[in-house]
C-alpha atoms as a PDB file:
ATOM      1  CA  UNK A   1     -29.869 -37.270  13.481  1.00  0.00           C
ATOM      2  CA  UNK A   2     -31.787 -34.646  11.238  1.00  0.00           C
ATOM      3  CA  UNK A   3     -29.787 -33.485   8.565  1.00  0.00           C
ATOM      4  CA  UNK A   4     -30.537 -30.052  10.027  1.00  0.00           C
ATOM      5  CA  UNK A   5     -28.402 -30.518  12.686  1.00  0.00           C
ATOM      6  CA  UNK A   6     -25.162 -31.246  10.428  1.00  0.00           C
ATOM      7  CA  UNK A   7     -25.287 -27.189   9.792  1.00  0.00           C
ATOM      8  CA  UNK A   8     -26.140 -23.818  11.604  1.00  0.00           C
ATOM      9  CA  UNK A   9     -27.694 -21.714   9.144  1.00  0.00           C
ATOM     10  CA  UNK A  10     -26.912 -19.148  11.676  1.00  0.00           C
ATOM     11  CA  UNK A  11     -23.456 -19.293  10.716  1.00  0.00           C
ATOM     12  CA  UNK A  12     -24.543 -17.711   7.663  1.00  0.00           C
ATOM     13  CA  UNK A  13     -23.307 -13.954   7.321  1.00  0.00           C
ATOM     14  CA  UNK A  14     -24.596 -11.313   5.084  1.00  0.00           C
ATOM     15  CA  UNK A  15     -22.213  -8.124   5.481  1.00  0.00           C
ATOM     16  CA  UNK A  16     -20.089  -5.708   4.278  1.00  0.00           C
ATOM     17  CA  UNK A  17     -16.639  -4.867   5.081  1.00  0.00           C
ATOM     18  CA  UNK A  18     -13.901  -1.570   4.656  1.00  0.00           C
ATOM     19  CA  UNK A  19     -10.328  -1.207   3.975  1.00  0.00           C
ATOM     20  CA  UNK A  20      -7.790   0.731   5.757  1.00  0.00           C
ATOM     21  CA  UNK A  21      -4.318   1.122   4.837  1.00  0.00           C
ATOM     22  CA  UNK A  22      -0.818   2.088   6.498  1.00  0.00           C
ATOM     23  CA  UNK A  23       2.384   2.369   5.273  1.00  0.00           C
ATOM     24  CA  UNK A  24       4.249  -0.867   4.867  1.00  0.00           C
ATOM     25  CA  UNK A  25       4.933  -3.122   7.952  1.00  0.00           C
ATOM     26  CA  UNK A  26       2.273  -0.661  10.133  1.00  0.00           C
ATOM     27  CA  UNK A  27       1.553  -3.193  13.289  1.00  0.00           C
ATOM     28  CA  UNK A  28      -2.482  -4.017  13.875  1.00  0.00           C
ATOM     29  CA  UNK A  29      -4.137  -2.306  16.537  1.00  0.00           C
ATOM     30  CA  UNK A  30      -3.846  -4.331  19.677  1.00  0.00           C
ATOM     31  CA  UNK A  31      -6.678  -6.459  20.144  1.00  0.00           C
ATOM     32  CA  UNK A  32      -7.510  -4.916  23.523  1.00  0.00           C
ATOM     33  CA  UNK A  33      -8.594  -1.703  21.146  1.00  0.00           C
ATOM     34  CA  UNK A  34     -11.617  -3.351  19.429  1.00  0.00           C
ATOM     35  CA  UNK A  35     -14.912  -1.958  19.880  1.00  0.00           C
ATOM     36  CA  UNK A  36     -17.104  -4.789  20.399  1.00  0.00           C
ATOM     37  CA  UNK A  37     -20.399  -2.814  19.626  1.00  0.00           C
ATOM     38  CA  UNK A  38     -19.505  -1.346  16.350  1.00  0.00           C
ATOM     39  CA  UNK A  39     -17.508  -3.818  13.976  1.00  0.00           C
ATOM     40  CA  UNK A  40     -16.555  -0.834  12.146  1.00  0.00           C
ATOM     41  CA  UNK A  41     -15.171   1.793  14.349  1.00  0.00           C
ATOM     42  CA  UNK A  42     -12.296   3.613  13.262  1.00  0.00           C
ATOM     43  CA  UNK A  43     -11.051   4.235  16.779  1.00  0.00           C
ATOM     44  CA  UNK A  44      -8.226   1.403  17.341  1.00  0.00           C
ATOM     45  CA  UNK A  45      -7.361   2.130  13.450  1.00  0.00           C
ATOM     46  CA  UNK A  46      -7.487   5.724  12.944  1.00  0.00           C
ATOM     47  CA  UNK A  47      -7.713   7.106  16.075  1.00  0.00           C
ATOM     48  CA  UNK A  48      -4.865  10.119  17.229  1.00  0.00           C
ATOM     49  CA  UNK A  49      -3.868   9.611  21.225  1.00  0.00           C
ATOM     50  CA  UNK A  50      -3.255  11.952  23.555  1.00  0.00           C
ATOM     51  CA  UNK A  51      -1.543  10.957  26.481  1.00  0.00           C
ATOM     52  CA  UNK A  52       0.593  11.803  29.689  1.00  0.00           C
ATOM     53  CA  UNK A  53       3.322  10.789  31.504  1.00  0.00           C
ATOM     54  CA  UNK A  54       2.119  11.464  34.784  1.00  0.00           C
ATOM     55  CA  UNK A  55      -1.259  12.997  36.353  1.00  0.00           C
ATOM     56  CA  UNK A  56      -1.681  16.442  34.691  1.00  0.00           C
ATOM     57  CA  UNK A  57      -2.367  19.073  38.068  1.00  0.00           C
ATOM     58  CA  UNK A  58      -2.466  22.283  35.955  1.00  0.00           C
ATOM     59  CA  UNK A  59      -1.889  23.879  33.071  1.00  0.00           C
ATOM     60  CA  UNK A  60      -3.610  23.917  29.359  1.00  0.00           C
ATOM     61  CA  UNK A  61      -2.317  23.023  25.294  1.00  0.00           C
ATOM     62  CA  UNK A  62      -4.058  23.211  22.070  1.00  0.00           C
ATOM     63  CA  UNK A  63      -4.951  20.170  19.399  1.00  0.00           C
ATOM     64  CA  UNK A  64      -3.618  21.218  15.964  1.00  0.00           C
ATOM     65  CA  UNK A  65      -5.125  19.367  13.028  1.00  0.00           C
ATOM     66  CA  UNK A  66      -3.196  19.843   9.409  1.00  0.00           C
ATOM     67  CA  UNK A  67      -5.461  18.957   6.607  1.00  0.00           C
ATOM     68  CA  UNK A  68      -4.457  19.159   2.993  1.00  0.00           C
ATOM     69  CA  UNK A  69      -1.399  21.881   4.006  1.00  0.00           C
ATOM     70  CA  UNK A  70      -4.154  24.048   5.954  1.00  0.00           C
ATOM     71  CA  UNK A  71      -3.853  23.849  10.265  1.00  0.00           C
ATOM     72  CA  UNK A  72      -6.697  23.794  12.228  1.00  0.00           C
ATOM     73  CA  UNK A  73      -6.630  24.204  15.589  1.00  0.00           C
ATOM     74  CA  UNK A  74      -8.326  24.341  19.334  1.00  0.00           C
ATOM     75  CA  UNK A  75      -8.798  27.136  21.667  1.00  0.00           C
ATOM     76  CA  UNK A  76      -6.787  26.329  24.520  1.00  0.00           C
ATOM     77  CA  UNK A  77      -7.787  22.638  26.495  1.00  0.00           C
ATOM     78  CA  UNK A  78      -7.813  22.867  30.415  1.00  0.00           C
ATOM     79  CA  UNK A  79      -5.508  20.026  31.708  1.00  0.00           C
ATOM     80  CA  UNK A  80      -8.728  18.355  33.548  1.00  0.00           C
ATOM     81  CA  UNK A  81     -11.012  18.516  30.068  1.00  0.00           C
ATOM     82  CA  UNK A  82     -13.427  15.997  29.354  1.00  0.00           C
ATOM     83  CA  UNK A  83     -13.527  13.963  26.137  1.00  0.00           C
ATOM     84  CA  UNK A  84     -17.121  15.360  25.409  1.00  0.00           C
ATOM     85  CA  UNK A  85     -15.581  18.602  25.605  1.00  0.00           C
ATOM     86  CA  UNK A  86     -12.530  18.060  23.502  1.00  0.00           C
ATOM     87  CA  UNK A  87     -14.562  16.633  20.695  1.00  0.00           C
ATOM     88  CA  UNK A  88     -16.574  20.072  20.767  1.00  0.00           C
ATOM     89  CA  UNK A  89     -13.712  22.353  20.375  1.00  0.00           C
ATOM     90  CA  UNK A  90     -12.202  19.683  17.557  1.00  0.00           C
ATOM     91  CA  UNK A  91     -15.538  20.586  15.514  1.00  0.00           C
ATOM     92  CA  UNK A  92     -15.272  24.211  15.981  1.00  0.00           C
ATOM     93  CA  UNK A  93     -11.448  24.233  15.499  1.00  0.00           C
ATOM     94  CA  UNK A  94     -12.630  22.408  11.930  1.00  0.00           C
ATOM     95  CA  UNK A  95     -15.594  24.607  11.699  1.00  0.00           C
ATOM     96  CA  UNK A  96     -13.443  26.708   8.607  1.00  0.00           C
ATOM     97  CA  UNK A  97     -12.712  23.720   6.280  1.00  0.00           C
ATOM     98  CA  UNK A  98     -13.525  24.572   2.706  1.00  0.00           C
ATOM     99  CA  UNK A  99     -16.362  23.407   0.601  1.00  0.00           C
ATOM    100  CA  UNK A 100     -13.605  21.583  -1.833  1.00  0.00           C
ATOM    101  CA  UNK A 101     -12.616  19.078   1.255  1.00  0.00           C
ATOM    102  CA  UNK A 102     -16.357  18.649   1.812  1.00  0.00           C
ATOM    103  CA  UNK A 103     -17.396  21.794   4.431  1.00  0.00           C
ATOM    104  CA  UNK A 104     -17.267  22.029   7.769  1.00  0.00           C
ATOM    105  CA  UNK A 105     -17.104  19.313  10.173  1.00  0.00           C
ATOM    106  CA  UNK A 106     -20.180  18.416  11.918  1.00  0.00           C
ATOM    107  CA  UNK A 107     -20.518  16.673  15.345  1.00  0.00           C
ATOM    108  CA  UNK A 108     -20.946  13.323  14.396  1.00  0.00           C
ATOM    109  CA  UNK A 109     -18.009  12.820  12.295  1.00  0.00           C
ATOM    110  CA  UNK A 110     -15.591  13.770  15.507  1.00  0.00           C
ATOM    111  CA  UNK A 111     -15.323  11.947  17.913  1.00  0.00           C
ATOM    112  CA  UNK A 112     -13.578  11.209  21.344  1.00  0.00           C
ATOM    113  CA  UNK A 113     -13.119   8.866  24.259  1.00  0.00           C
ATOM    114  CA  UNK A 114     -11.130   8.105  27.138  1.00  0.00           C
ATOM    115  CA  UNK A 115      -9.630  10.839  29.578  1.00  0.00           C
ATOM    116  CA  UNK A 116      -9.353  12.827  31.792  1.00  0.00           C
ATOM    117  CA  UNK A 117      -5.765  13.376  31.810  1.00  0.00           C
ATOM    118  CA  UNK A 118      -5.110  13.207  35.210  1.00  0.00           C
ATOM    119  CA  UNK A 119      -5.557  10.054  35.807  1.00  0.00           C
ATOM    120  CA  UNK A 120      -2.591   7.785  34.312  1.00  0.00           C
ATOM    121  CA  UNK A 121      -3.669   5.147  31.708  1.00  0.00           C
ATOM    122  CA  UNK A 122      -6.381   6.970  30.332  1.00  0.00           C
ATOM    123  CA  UNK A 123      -5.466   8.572  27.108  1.00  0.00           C
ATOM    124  CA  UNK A 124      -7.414  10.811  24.794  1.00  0.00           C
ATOM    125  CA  UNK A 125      -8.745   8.705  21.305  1.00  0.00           C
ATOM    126  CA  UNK A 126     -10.050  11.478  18.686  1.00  0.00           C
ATOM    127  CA  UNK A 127     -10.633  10.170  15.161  1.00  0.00           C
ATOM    128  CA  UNK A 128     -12.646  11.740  12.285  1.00  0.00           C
ATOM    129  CA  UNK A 129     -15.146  10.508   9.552  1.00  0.00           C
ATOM    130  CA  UNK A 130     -13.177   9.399   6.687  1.00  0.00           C
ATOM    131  CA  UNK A 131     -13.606  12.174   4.463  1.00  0.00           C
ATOM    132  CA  UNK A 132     -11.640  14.036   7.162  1.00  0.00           C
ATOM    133  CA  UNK A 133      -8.426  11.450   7.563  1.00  0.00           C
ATOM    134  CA  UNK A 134      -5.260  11.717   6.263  1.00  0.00           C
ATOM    135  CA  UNK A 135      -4.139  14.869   7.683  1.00  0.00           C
ATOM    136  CA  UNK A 136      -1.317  14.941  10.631  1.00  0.00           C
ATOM    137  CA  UNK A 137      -1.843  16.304  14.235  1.00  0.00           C
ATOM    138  CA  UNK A 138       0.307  17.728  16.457  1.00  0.00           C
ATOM    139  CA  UNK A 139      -0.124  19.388  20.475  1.00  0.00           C
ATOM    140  CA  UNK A 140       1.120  22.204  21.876  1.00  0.00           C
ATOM    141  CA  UNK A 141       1.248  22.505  25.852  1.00  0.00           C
ATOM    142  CA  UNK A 142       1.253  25.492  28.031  1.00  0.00           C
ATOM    143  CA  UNK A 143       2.105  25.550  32.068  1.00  0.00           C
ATOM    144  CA  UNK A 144       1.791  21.862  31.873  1.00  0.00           C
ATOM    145  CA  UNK A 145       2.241  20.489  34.902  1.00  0.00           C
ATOM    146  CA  UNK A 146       2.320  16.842  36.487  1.00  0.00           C
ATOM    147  CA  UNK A 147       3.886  14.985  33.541  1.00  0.00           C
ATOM    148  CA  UNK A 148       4.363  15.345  29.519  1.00  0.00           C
ATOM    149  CA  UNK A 149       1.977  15.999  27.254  1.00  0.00           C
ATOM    150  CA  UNK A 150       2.081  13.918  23.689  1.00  0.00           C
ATOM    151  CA  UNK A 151      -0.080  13.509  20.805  1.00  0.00           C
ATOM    152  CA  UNK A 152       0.591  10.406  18.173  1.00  0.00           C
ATOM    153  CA  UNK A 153      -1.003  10.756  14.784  1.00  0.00           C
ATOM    154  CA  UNK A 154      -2.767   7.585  13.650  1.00  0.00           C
ATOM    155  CA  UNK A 155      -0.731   6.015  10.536  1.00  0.00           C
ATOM    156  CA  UNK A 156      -4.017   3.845   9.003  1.00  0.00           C
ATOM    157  CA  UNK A 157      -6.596   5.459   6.705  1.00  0.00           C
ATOM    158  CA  UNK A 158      -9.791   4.425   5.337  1.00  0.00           C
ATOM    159  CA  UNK A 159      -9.853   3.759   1.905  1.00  0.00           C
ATOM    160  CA  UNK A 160     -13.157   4.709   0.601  1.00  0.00           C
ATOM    161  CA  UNK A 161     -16.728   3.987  -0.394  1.00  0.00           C
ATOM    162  CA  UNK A 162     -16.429   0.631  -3.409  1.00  0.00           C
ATOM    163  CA  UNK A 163     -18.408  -0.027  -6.158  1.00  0.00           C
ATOM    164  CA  UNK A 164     -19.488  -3.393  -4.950  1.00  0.00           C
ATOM    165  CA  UNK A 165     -17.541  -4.373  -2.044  1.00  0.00           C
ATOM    166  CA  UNK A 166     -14.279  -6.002  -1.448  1.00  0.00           C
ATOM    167  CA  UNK A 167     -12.852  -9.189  -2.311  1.00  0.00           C
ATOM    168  CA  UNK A 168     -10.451 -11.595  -0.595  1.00  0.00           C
ATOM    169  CA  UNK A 169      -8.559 -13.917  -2.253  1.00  0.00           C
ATOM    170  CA  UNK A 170      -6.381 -16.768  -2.333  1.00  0.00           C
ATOM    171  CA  UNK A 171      -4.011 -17.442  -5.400  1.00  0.00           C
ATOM    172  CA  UNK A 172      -1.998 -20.469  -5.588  1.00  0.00           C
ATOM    173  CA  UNK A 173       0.219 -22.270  -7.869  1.00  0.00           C
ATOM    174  CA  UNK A 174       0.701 -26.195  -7.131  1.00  0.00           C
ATOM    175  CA  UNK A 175       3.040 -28.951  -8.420  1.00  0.00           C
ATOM    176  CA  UNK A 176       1.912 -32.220  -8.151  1.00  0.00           C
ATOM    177  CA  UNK A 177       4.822 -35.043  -7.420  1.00  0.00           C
ATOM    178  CA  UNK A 178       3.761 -38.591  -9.783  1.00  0.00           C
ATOM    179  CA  UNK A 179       5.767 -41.930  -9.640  1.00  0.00           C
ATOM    180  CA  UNK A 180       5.882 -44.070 -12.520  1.00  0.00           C
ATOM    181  CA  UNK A 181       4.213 -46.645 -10.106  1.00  0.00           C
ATOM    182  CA  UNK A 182       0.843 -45.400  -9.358  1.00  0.00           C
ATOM    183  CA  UNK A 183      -1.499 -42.854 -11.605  1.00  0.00           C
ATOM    184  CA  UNK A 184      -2.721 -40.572  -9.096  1.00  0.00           C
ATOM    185  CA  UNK A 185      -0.411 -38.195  -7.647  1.00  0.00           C
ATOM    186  CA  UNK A 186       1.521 -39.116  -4.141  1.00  0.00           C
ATOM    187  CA  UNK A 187       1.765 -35.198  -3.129  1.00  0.00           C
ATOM    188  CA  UNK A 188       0.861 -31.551  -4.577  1.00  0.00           C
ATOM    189  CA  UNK A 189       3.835 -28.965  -3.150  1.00  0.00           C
ATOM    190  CA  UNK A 190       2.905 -25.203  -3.434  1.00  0.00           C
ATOM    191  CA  UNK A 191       5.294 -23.224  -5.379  1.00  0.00           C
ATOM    192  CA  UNK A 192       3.223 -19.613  -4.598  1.00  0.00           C
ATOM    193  CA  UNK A 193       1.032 -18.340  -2.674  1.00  0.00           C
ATOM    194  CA  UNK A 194      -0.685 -14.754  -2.942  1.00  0.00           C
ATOM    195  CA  UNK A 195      -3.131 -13.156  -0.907  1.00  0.00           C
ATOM    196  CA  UNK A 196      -5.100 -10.150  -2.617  1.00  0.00           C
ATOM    197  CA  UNK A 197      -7.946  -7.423  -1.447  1.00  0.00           C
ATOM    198  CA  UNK A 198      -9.480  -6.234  -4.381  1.00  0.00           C
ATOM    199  CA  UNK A 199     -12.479  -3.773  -5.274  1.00  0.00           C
ATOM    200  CA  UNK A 200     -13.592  -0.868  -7.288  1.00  0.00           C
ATOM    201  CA  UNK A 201     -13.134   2.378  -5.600  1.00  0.00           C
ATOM    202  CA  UNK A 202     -16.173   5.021  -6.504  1.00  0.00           C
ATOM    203  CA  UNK A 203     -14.789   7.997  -4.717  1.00  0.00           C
ATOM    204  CA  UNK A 204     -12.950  10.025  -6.814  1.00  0.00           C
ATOM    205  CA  UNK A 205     -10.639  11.624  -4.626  1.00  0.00           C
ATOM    206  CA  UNK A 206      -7.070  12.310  -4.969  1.00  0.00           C
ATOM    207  CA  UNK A 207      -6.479   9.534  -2.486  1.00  0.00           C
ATOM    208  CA  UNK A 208      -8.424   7.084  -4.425  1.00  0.00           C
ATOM    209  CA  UNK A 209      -6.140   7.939  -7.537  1.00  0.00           C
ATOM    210  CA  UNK A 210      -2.872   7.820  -6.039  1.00  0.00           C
ATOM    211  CA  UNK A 211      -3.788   4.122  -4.532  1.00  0.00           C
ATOM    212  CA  UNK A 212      -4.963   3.006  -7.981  1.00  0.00           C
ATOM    213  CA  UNK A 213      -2.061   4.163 -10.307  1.00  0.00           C
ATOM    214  CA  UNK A 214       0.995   3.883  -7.977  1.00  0.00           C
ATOM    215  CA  UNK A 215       1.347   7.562  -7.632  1.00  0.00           C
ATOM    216  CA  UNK A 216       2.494  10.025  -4.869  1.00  0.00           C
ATOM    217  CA  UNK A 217       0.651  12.727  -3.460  1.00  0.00           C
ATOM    218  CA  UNK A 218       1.957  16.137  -2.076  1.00  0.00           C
ATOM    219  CA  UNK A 219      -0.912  18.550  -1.141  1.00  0.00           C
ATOM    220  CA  UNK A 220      -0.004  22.591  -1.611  1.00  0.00           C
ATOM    221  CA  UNK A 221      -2.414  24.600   1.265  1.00  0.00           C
ATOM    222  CA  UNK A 222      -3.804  27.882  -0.266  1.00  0.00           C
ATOM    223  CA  UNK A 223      -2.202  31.269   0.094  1.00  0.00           C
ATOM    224  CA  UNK A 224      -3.271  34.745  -1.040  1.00  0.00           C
ATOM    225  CA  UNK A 225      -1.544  34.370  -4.494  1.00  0.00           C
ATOM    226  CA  UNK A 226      -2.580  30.741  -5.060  1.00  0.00           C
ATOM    227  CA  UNK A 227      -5.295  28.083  -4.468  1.00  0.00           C
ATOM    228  CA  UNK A 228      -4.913  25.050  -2.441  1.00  0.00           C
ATOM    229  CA  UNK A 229      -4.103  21.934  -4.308  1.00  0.00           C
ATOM    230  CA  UNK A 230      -2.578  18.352  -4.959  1.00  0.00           C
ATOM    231  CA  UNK A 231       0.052  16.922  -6.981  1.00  0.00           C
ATOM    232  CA  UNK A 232       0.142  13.582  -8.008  1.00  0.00           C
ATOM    233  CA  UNK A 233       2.922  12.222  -9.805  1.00  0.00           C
ATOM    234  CA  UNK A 234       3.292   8.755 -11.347  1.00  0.00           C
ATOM    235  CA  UNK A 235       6.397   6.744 -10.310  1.00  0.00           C
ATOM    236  CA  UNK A 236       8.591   3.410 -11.186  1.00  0.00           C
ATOM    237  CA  UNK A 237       9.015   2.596  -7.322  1.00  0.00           C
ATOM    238  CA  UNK A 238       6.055   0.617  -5.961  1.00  0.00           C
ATOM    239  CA  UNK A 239       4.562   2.140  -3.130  1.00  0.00           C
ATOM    240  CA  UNK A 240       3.544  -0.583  -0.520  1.00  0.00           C
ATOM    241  CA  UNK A 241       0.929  -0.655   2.349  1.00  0.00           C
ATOM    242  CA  UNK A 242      -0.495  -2.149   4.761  1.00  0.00           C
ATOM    243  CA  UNK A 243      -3.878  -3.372   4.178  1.00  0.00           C
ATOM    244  CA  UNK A 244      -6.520  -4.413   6.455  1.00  0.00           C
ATOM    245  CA  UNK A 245     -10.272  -5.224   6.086  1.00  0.00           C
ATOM    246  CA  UNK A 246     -12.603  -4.742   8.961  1.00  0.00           C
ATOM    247  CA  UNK A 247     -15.886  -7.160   8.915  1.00  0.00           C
ATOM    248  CA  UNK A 248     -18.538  -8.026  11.303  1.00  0.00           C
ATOM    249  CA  UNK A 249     -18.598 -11.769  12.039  1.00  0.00           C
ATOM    250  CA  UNK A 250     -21.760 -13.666  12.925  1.00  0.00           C
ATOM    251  CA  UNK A 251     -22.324 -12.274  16.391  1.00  0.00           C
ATOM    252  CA  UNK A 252     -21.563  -8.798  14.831  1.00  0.00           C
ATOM    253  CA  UNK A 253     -17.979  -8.999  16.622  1.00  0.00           C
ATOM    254  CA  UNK A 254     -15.261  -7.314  15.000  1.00  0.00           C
ATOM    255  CA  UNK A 255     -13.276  -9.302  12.766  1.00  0.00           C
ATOM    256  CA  UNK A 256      -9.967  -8.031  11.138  1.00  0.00           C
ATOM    257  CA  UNK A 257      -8.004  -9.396   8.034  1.00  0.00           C
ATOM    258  CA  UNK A 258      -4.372  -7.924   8.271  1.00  0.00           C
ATOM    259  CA  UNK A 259      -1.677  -8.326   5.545  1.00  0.00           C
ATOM    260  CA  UNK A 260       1.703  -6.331   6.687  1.00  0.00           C
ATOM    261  CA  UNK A 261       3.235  -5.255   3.332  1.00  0.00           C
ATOM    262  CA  UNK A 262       0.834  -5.437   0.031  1.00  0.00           C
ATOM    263  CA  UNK A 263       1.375  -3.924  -3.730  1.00  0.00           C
ATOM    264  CA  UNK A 264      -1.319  -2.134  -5.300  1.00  0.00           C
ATOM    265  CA  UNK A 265      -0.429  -2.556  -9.346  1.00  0.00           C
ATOM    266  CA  UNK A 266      -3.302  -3.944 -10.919  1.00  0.00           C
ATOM    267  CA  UNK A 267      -3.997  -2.360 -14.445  1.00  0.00           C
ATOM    268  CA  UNK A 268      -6.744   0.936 -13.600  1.00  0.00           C
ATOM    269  CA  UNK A 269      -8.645   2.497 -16.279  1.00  0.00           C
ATOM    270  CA  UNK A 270     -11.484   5.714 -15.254  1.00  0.00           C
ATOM    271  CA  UNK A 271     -14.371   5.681 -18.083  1.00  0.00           C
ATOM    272  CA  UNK A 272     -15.862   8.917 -18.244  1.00  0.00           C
ATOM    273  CA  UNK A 273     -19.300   8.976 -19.719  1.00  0.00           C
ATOM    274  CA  UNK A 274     -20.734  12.216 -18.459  1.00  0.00           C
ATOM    275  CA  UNK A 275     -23.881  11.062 -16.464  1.00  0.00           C
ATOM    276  CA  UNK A 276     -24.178   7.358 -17.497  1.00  0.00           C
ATOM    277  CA  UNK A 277     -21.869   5.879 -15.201  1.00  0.00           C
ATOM    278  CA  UNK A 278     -19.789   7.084 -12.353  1.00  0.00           C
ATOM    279  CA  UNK A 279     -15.826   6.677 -12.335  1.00  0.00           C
ATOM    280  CA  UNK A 280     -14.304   3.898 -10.993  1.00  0.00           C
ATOM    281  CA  UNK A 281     -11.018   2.773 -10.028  1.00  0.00           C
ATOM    282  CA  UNK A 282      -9.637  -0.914  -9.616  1.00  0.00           C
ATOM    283  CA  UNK A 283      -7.418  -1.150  -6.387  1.00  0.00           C
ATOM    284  CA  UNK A 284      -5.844  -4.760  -5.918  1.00  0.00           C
ATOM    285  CA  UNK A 285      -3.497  -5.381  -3.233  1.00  0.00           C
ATOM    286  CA  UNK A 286      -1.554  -8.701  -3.061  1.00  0.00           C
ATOM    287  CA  UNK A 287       0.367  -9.944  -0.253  1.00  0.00           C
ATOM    288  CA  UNK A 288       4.781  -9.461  -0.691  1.00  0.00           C
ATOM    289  CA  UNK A 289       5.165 -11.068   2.962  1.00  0.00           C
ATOM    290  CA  UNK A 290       6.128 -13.755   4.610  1.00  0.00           C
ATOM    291  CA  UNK A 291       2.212 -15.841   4.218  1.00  0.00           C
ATOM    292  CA  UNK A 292       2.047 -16.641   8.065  1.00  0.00           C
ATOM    293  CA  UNK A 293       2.714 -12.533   8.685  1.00  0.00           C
ATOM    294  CA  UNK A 294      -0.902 -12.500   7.456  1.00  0.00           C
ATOM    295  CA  UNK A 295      -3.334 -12.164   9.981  1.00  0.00           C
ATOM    296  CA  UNK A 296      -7.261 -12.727  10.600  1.00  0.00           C
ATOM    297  CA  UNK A 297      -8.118 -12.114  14.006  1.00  0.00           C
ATOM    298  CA  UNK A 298     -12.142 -13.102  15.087  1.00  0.00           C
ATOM    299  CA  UNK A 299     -13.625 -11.439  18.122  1.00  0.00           C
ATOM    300  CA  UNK A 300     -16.243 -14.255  20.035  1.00  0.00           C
ATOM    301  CA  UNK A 301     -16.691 -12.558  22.876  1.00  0.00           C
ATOM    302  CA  UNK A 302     -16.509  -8.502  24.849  1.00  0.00           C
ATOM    303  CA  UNK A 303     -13.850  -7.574  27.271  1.00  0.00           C
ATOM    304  CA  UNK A 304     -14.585 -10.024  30.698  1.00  0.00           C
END
């Protein structure tokens, strides 16, 4: 046999991957959610749903998007809208966001699938670019008829652009068992086991800074006396997450790493040297779970 055939260089990936993170014990996405053509979607992640308890036969209700302690929200949404449709009045509802949270939103970084509302089993998926996330969305319904209207904010968020990619690792401590009757060792037990997703965050963003030095985050929306803004505070408890990284596999098939409850207390230093360098900041979650909690999950093949 030709050695060639021992190996598939095809199995050989090149590729990058992102992190999103929950709060502690935040359950994957079903794998039913994955969007096979784009490893990378944020939809089954960070995606808010709208959905109904029966088929909607009149009536309307408005999408309100809080951002930073600022609402933004939707003319009024017919019961039959379509998901093309919704998306456009999401932009123009977040057509007023300030230049400090990066402008206003354009029509590729909203987007939405699924619907219409009346049919059952067909909810609404809206999620935003990640410079967007993190804000909290609620719905308000009006002559809704046919069934209840709800709207359930997605709990993941992406983490950011990296210096130069993630890292996965594996960290173990051994103990190897001897008997006086033979020199090599006769078993190796493991006495730890940590899993850790590591990299150097270049966004600096308050987000970014409150991952990196265990600190909490309250944002303040602007008023005509003050100026919108965000407190970060330091603090002794350690903040957990969930952490997941999203890759594309060889046949550029999602594939998801998912660790339920992580720590992110690695030692973070910013250097700033004025236009030399940009500011980084060292994120390193490791694993305080049960090990087989952890999860990798490889897509081979689309929906049959």
């Amino acid at each position: 046999m030709p050695i060639g055939q021992l190996y598939s260089a095809g199995n050989v990936v090149v590729g990058q991957a992102a992190c999103v993170v929950a709060p502690a014990n935040t359950p994957m996405p079903p794998p039913s959610t994955a969007v096979m053509t784009d490893p990378f979607s944020l939809a089954p992640w960070a995606g808010a749903i709208i959905s109904t308890t029966g088929i909607l036969t009149a009536g309307s209700f408005t999408v309100t998007y809080t951002l930073a302690g600022t609402p933004y929200t939707t003319i009024a949404n017919q019961y039959n809208i379509t998901a093309a449709t919704l998306a456009t009045n999401m932009v123009n509802a977040l057509a007023t966001v300030p230049a400090g949270l990066g402008g206003p939103a354009t029509a590729a970084e909203v987007s939405c699938s699924g619907g219409p509302l009346t049919t059952l089993g067909t909810p609404f998926n809206l999620s935003l670019a990640e410079r967007l996330v993190g804000g909290t969305w609620t719905l308000t319904p009006t002559g809704i008829t046919g069934g209840t209207l709800s709207i359930t904010s997605p709990l993941w968020i992406p983490v950011g652009a990296t210096d130069q990619g993630w890292t996965f690792a594996s960290n173990k401590t051994t103990q190897v068992i001897n008997i006086e009757e033979q020199s090599t060792p006769v078993q190796t037990t493991m006495t730890a086991q940590t899993l850790t997703i590591s990299g150097a965050l270049s966004e600096d963003i308050a987000s970014t800074l409150a991952m990196a030095y265990n600190m909490t985050s309250t944002a303040t929306a602007a008023t005509a006396s003050n100026p919108a803004y965000t407190t970060l505070n330091p603090t002794d408890t350690i903040l957990q997450y969930a952490v997941a990284l999203m890759m594309a596999n060889k046949q550029n098939y999602p594939r998801w790493l998912y660790i339920p409850v992580a720590t992110c207390l690695a030692n973070a230093s910013a250097v700033f040297r004025r236009a030399a360098a940009k500011r980084m900041y060292t994120v390193d979650f490791s694993s305080v779970c049960p090990i087989a909690n952890i999860a990798v999950v490889d897509f081979t093949a689309p929906h049959s």
